[in-house]
N, C-alpha and C. Protein backbone atom coordinates (compact mmCIF):
# COMPACT_ATOMS: atom_id res chain seq x y z
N UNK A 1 0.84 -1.19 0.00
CA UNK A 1 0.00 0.00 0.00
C UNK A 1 0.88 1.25 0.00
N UNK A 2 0.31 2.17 -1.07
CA UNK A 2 1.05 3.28 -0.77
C UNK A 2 1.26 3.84 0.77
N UNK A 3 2.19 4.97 0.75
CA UNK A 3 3.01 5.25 1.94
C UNK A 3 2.69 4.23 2.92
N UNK A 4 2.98 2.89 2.88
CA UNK A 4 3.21 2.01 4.19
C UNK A 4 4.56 1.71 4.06
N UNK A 5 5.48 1.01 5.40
CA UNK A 5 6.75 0.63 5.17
C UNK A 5 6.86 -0.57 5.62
N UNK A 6 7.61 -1.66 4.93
CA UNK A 6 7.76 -2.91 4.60
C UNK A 6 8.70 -3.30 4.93
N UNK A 7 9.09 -4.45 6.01
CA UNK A 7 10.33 -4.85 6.35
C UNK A 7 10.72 -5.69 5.08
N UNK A 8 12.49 -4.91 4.82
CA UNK A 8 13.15 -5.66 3.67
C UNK A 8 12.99 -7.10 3.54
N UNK A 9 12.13 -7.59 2.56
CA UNK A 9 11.97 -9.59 2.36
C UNK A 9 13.28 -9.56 2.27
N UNK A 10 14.35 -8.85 1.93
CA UNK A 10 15.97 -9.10 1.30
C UNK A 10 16.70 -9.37 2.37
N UNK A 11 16.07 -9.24 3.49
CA UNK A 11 16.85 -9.48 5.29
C UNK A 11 18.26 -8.17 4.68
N UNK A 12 17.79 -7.19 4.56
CA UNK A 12 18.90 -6.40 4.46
C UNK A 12 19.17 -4.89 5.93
N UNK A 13 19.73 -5.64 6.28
CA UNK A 13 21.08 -4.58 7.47
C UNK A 13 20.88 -3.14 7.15
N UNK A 14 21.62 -3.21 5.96
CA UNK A 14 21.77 -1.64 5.58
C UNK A 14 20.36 -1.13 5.21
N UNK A 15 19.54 -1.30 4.39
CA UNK A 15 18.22 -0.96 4.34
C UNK A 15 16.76 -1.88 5.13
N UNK A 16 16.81 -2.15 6.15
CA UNK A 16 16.11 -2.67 7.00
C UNK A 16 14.93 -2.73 6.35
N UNK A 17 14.27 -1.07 6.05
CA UNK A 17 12.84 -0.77 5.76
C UNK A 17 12.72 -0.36 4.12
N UNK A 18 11.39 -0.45 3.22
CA UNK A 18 11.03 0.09 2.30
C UNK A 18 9.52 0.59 2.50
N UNK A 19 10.03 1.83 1.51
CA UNK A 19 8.78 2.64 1.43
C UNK A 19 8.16 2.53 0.18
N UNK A 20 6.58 2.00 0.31
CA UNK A 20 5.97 1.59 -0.80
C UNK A 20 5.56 3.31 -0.92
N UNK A 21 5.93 3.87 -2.52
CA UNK A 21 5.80 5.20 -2.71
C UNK A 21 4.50 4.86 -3.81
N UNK A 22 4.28 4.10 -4.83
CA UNK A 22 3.50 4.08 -5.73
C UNK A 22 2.47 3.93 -5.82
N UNK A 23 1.51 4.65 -6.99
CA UNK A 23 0.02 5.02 -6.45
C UNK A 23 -0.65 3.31 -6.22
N UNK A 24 -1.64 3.45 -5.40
CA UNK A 24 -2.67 1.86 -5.37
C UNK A 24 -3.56 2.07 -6.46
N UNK A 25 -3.75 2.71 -7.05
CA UNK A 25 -4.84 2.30 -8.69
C UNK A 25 -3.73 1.83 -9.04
N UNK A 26 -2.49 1.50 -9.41
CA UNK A 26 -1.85 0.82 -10.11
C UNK A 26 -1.56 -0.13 -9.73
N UNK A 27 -2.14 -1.15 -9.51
CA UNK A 27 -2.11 -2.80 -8.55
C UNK A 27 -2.30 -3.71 -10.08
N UNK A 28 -1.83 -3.62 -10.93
CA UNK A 28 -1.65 -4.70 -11.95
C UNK A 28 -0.61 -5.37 -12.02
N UNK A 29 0.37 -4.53 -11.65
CA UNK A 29 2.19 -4.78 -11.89
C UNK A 29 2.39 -5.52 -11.09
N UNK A 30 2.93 -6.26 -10.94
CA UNK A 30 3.99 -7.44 -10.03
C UNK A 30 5.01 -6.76 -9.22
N UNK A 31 5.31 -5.32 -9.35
CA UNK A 31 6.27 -4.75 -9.06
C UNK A 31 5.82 -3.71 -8.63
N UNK A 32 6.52 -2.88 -7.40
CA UNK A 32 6.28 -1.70 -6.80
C UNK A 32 7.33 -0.78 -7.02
N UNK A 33 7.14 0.55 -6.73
CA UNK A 33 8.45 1.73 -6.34
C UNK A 33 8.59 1.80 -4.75
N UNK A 34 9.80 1.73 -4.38
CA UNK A 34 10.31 1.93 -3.26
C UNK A 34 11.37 2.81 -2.55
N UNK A 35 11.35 3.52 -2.03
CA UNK A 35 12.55 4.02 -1.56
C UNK A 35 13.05 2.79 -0.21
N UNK A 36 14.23 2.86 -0.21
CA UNK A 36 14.76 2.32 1.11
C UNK A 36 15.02 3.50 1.84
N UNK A 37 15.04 2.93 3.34
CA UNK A 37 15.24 3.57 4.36
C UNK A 37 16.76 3.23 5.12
N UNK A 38 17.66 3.69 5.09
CA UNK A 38 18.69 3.40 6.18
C UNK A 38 18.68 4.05 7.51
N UNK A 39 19.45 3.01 8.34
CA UNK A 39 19.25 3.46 9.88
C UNK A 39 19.98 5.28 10.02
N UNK A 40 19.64 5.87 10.59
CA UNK A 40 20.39 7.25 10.63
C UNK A 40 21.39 6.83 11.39
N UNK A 41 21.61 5.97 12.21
CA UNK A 41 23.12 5.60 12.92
C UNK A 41 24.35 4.88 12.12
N UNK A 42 23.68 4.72 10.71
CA UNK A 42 24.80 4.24 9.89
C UNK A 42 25.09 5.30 8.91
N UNK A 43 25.00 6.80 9.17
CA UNK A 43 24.70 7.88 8.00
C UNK A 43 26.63 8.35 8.49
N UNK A 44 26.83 7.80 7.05
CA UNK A 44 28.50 7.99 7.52
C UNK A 44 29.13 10.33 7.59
N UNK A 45 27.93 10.61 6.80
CA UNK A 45 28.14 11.97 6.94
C UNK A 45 26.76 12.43 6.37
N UNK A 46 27.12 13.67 6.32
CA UNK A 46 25.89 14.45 6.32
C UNK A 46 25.04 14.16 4.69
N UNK A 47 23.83 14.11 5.09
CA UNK A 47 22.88 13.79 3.84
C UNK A 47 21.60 15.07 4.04
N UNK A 48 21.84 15.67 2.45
CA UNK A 48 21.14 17.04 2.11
C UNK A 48 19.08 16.27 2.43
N UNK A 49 19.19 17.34 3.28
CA UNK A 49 17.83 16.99 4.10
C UNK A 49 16.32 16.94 3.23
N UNK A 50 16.91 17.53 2.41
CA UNK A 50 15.60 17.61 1.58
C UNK A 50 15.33 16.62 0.42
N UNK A 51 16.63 16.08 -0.15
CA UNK A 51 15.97 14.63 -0.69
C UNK A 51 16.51 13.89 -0.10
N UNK A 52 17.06 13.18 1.35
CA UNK A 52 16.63 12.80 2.29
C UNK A 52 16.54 12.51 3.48
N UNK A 53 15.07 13.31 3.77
CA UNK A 53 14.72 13.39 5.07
C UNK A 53 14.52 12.14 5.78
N UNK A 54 14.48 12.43 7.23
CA UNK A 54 14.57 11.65 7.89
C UNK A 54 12.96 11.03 8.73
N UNK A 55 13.30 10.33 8.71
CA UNK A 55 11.69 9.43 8.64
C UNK A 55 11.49 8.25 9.74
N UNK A 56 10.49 8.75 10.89
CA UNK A 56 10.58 7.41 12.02
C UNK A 56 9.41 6.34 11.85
N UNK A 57 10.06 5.32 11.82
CA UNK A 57 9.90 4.28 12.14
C UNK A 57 10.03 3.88 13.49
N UNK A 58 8.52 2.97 14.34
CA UNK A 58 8.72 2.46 15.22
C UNK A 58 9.33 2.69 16.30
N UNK A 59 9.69 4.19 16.88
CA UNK A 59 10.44 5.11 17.56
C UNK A 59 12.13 5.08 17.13
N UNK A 60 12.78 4.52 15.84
CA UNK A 60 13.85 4.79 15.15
C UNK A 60 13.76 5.83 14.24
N UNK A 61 14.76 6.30 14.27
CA UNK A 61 15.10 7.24 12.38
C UNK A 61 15.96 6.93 11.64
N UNK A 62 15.30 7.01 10.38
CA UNK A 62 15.85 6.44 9.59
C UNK A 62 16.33 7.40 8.23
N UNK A 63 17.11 7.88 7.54
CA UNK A 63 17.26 7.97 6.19
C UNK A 63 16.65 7.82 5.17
N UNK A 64 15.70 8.04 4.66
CA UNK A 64 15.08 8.25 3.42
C UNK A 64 15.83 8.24 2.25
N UNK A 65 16.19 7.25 1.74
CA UNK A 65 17.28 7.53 0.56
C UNK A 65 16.27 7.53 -1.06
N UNK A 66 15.99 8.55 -1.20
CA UNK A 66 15.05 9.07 -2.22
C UNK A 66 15.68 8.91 -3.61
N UNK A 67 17.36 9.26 -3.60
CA UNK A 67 17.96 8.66 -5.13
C UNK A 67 18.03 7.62 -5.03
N UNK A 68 17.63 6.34 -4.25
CA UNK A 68 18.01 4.94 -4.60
C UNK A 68 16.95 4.10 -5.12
N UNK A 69 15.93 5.25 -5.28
CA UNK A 69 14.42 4.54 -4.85
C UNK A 69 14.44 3.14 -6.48
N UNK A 70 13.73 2.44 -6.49
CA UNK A 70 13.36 1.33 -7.71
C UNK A 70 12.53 0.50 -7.04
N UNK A 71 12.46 -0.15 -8.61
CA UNK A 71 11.16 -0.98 -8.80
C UNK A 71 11.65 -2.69 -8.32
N UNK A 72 10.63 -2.97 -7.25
CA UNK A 72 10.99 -4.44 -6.78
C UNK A 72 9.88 -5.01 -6.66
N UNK A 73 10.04 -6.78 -7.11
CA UNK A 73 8.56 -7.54 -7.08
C UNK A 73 8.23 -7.15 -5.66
N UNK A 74 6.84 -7.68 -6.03
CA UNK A 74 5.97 -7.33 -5.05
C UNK A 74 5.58 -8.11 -3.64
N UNK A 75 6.47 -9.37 -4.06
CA UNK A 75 6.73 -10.32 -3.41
C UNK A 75 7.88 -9.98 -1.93
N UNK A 76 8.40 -9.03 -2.22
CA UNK A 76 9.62 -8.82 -1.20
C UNK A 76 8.57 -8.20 -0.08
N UNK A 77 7.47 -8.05 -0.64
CA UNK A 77 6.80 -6.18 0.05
C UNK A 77 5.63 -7.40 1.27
N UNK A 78 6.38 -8.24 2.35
CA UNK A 78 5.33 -8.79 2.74
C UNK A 78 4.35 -8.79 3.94
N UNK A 79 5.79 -7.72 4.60
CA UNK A 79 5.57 -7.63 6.10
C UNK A 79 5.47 -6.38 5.93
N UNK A 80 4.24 -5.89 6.34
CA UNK A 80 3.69 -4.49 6.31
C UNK A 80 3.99 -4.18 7.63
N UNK A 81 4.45 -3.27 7.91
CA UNK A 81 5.00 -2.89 9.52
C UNK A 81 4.26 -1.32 9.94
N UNK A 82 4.32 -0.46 9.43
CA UNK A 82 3.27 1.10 9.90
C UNK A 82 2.73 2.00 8.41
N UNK A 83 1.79 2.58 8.60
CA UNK A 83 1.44 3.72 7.92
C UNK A 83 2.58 5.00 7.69
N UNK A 84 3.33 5.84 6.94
CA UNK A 84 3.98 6.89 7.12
C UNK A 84 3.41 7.82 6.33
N UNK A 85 1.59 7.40 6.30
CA UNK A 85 0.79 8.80 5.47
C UNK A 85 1.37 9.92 6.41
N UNK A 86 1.18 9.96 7.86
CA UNK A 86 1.43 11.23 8.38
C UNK A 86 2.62 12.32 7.81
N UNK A 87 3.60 11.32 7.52
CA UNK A 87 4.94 11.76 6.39
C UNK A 87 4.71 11.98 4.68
N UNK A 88 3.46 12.07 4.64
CA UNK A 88 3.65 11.53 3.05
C UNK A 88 3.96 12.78 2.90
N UNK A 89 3.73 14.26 2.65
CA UNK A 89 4.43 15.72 2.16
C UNK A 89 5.71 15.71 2.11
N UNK A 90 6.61 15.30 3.21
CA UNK A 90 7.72 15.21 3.42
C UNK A 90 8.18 14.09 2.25
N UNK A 91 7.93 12.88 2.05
CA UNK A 91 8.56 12.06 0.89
C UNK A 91 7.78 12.30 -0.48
N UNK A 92 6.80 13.09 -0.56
CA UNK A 92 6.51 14.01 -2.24
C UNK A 92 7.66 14.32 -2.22
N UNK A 93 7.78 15.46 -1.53
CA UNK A 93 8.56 16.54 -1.59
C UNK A 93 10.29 16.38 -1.75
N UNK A 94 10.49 15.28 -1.25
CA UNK A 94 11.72 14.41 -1.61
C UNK A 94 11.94 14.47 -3.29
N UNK A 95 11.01 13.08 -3.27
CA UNK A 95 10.61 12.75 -4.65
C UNK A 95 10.46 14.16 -5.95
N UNK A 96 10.22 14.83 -5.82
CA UNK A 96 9.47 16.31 -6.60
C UNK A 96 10.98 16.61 -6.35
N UNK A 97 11.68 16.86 -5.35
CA UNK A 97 13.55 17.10 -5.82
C UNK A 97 14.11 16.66 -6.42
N UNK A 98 13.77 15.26 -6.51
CA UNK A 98 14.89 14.48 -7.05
C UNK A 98 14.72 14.94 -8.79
N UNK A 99 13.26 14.92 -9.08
CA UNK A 99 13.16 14.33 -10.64
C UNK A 99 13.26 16.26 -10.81
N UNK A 100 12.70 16.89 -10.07
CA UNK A 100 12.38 18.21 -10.91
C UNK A 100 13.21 19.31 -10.18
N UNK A 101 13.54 19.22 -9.18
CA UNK A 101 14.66 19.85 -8.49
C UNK A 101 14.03 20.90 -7.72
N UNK A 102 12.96 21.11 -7.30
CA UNK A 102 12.47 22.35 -6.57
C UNK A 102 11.20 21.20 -5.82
């Protein structure tokens, strides 16, 4: 579901969490858009806040890594873990940097 976050099916360390970003009328595809999330305690230096912000999970923060975002089956996406509608402006607004720059 859009803006929910998904523990990595990939058992991945470095990106623990994904963020299902892509609209739900589009439920035909086998495949979703995701950004990963990294832990902010592994942020080896500073990361420009605005494409990406920082985003809690489960009383953690995490990294929003908005240039890494891609398309993964839908199969990885299994363990639905919280809602981050309350965040969704904040990861547009990511997103709307990355591709268009303002």
């Amino acid at each position: 579901m859009q803006y929910h976050a998904y523990r990595n099916g990939s058992n991945s360390k470095e990106y623990p969490y994904l963020i299902d970003v892509q609209s739900d009328l589009i439920d035909l595809l086998e495949t979703r858009m995701v950004i990963p999330l990294v832990p902010l305690a592994y942020a080896q230096h500073q990361v420009p806040v605005r494409i990406s912000p920082i985003i809690d999970i489960e009383g953690d923060s995490f990294i929003l890594m908005t240039s890494e975002m891609a398309s993964v089956p839908l199969s990885i996406l299994k363990e639905q873990i919280c809602s981050v509608e309350n965040q969704r402006q904040v990861i547009k607004d990511a997103v709307d940097f990355l591709f268009d720059g303002f």
